[in-house]
N, C-alpha and C. Protein backbone atom coordinates (compact mmCIF):
# COMPACT_ATOMS: atom_id res chain seq x y z
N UNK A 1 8.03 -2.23 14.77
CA UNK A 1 8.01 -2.47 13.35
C UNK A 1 6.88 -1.63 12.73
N UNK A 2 7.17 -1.21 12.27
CA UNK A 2 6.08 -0.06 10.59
C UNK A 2 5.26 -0.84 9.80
N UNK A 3 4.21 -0.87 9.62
CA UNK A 3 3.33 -1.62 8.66
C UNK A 3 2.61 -0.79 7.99
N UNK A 4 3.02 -1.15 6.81
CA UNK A 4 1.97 -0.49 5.63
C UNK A 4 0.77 -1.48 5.21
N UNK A 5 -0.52 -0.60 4.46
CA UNK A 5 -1.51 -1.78 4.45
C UNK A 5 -1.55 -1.74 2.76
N UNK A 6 -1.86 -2.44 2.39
CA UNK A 6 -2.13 -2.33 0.93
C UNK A 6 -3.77 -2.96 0.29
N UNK A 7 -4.57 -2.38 -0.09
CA UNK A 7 -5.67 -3.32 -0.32
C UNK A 7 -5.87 -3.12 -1.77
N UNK A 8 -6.08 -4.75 -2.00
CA UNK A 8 -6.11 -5.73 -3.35
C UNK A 8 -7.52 -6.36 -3.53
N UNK A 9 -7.09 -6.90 -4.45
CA UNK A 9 -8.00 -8.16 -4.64
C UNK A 9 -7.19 -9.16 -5.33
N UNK A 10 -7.59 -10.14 -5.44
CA UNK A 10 -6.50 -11.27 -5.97
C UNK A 10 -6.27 -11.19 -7.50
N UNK A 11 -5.28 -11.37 -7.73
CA UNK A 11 -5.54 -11.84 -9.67
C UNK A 11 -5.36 -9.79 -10.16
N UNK A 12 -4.49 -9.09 -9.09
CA UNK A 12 -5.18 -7.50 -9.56
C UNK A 12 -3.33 -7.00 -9.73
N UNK A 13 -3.53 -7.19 -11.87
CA UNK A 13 -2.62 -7.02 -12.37
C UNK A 13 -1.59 -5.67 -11.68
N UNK A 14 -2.11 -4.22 -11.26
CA UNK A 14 -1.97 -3.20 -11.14
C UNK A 14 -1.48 -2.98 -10.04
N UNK A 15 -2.06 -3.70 -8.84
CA UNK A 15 -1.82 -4.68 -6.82
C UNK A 15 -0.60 -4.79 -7.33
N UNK A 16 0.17 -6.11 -8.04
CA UNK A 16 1.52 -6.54 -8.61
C UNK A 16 2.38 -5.44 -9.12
N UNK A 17 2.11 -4.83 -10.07
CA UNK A 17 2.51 -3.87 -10.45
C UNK A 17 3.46 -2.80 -9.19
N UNK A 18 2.34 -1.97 -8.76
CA UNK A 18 2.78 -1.54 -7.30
C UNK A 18 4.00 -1.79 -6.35
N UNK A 19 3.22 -3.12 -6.36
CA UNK A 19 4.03 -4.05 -5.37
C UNK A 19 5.94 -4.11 -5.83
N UNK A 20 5.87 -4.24 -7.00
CA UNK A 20 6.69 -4.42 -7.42
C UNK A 20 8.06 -3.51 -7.34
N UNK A 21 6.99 -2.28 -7.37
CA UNK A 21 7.88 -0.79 -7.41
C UNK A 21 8.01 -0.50 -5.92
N UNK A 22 7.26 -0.91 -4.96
CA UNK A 22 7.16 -0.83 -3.74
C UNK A 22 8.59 -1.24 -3.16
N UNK A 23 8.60 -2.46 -3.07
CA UNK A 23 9.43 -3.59 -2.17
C UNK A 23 10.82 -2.91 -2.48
N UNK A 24 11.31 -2.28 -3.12
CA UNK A 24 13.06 -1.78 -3.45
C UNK A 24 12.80 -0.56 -2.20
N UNK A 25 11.59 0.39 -1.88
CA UNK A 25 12.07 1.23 -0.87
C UNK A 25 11.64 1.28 0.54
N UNK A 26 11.47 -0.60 0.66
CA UNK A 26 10.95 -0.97 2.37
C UNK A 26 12.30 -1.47 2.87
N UNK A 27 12.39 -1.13 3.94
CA UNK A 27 13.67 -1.69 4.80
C UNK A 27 13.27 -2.74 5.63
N UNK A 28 13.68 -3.67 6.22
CA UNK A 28 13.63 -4.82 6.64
C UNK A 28 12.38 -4.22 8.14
N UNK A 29 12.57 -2.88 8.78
CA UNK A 29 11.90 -2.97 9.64
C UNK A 29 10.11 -2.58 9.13
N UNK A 30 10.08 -2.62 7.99
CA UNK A 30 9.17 -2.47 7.45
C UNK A 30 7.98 -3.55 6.81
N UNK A 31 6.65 -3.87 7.42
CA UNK A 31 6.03 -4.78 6.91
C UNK A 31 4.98 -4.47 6.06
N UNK A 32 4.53 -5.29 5.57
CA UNK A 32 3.55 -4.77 4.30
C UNK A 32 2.28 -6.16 4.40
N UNK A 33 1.00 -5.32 4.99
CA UNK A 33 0.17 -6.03 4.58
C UNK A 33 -1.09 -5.70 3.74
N UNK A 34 -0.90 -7.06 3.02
CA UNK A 34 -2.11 -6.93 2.37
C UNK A 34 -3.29 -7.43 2.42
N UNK A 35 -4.28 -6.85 2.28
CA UNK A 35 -5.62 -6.77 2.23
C UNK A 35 -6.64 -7.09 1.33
N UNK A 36 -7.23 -8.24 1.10
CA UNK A 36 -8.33 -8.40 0.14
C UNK A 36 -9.23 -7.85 0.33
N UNK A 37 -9.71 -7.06 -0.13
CA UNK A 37 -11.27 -6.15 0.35
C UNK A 37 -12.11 -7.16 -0.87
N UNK A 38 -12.24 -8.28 -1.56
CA UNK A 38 -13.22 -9.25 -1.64
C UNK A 38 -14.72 -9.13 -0.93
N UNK A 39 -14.24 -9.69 0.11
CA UNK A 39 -15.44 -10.09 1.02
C UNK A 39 -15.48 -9.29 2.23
N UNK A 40 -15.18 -8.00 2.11
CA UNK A 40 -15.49 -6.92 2.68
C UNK A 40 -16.36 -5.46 2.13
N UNK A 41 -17.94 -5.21 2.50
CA UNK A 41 -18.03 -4.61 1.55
C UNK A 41 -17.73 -3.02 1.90
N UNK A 42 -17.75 -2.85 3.42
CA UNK A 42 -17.34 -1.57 3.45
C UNK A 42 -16.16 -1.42 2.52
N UNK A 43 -15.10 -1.68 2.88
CA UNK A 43 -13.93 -1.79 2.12
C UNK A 43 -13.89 -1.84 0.38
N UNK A 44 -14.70 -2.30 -0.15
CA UNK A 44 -15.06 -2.85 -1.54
C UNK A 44 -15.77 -1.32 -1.66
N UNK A 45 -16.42 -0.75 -1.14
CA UNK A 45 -17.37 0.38 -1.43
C UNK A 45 -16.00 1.17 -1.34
N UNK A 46 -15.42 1.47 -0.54
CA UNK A 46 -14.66 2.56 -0.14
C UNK A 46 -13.34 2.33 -1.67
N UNK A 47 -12.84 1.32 -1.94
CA UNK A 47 -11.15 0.96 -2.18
C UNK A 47 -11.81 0.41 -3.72
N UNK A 48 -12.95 0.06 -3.57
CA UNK A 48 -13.15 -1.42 -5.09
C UNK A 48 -12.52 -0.25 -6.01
N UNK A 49 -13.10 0.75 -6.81
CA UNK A 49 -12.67 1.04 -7.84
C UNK A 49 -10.89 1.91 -7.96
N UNK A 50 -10.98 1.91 -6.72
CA UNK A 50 -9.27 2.23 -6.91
C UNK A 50 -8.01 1.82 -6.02
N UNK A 51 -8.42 0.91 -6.28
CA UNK A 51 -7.54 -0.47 -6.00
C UNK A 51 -6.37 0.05 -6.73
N UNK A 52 -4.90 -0.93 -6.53
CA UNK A 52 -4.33 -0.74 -5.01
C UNK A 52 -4.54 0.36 -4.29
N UNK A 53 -4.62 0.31 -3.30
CA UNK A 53 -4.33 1.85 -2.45
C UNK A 53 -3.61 1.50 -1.06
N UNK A 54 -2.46 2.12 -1.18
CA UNK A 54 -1.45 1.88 -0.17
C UNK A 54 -1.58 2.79 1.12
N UNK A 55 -1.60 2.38 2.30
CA UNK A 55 -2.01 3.10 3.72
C UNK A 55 -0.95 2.95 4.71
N UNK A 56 -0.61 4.34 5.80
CA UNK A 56 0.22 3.79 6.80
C UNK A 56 -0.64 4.17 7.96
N UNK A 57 -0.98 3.49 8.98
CA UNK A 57 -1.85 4.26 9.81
C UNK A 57 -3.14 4.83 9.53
N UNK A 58 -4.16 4.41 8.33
CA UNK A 58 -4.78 4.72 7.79
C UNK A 58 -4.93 5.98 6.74
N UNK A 59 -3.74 6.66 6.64
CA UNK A 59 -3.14 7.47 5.83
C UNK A 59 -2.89 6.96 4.24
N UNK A 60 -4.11 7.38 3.71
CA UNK A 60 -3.31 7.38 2.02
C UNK A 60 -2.10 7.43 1.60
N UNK A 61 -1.02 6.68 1.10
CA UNK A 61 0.24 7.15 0.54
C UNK A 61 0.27 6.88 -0.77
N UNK A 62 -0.63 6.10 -1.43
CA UNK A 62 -0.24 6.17 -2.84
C UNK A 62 -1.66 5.10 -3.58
N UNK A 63 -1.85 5.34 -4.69
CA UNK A 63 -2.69 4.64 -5.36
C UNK A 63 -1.76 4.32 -6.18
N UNK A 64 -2.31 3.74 -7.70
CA UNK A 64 -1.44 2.97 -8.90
C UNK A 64 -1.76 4.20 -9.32
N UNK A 65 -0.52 4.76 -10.46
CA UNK A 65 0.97 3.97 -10.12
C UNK A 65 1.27 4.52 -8.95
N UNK A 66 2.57 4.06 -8.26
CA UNK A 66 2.86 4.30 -6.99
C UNK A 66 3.71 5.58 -7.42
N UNK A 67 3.43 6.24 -6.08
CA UNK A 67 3.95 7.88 -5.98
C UNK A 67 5.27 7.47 -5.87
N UNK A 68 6.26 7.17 -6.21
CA UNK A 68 7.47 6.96 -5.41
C UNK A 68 8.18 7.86 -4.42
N UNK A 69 8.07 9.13 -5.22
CA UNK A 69 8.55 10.14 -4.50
C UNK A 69 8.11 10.34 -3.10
N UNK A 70 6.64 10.74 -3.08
CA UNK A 70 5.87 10.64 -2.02
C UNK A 70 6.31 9.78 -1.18
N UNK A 71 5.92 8.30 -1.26
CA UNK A 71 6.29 7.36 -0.92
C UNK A 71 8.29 7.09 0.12
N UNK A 72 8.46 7.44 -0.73
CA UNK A 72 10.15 7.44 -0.30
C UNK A 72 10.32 8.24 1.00
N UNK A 73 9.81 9.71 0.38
CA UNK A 73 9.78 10.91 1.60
C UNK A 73 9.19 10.71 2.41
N UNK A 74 7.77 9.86 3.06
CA UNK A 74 6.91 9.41 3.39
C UNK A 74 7.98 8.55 4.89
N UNK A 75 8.47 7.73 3.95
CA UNK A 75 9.47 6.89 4.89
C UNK A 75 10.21 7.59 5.78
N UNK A 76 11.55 7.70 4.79
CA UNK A 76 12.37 8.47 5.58
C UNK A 76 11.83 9.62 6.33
N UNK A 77 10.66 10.45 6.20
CA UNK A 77 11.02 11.47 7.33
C UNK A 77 10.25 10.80 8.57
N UNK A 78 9.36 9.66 8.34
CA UNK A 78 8.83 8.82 9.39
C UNK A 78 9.61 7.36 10.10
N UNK A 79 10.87 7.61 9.86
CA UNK A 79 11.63 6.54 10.45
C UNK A 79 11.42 6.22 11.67
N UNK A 80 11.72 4.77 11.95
CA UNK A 80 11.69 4.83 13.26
C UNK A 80 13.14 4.76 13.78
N UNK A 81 13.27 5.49 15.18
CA UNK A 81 14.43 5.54 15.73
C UNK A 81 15.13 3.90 15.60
């Protein structure tokens, strides 16, 4: 299974947003977690001001708004068998 990471913070209108546009181009073998970087401060130093930021493997794929394109191509040419 494929996991993407997503890091948020709670209550983060823009996180939703994303999310929203996200979920139509994940396929079932695809998981999505998310990440409060809250009470993390490496994470908070690195992500706080540009929140969401979507990761596969620690790979950037998209900040707000979401790349879709990127994103899409991203997938499909990384399918798994």
């Amino acid at each position: 299974m494929r996991r993407l990471t997503l890091y948020s913070r709670p209550d983060c209108h823009l996180c939703e947003l994303l999310v929203a546009d996200l979920m139509p181009l994940l396929s079932p073998h695809i998981q999505l977690d998310v990440v409060d970087i809250s009470d993390d401060i490496d994470l908070t130093r690195r992500y706080g001001l540009r929140i969401p930021v979507l990761l596969e493997k620690g790979q950037e794929l998209s900040s707000y708004p979401l790349d879709t394109e990127h994103v899409r191509a991203h997938l499909a040419v990384n399918e798994l068998p």
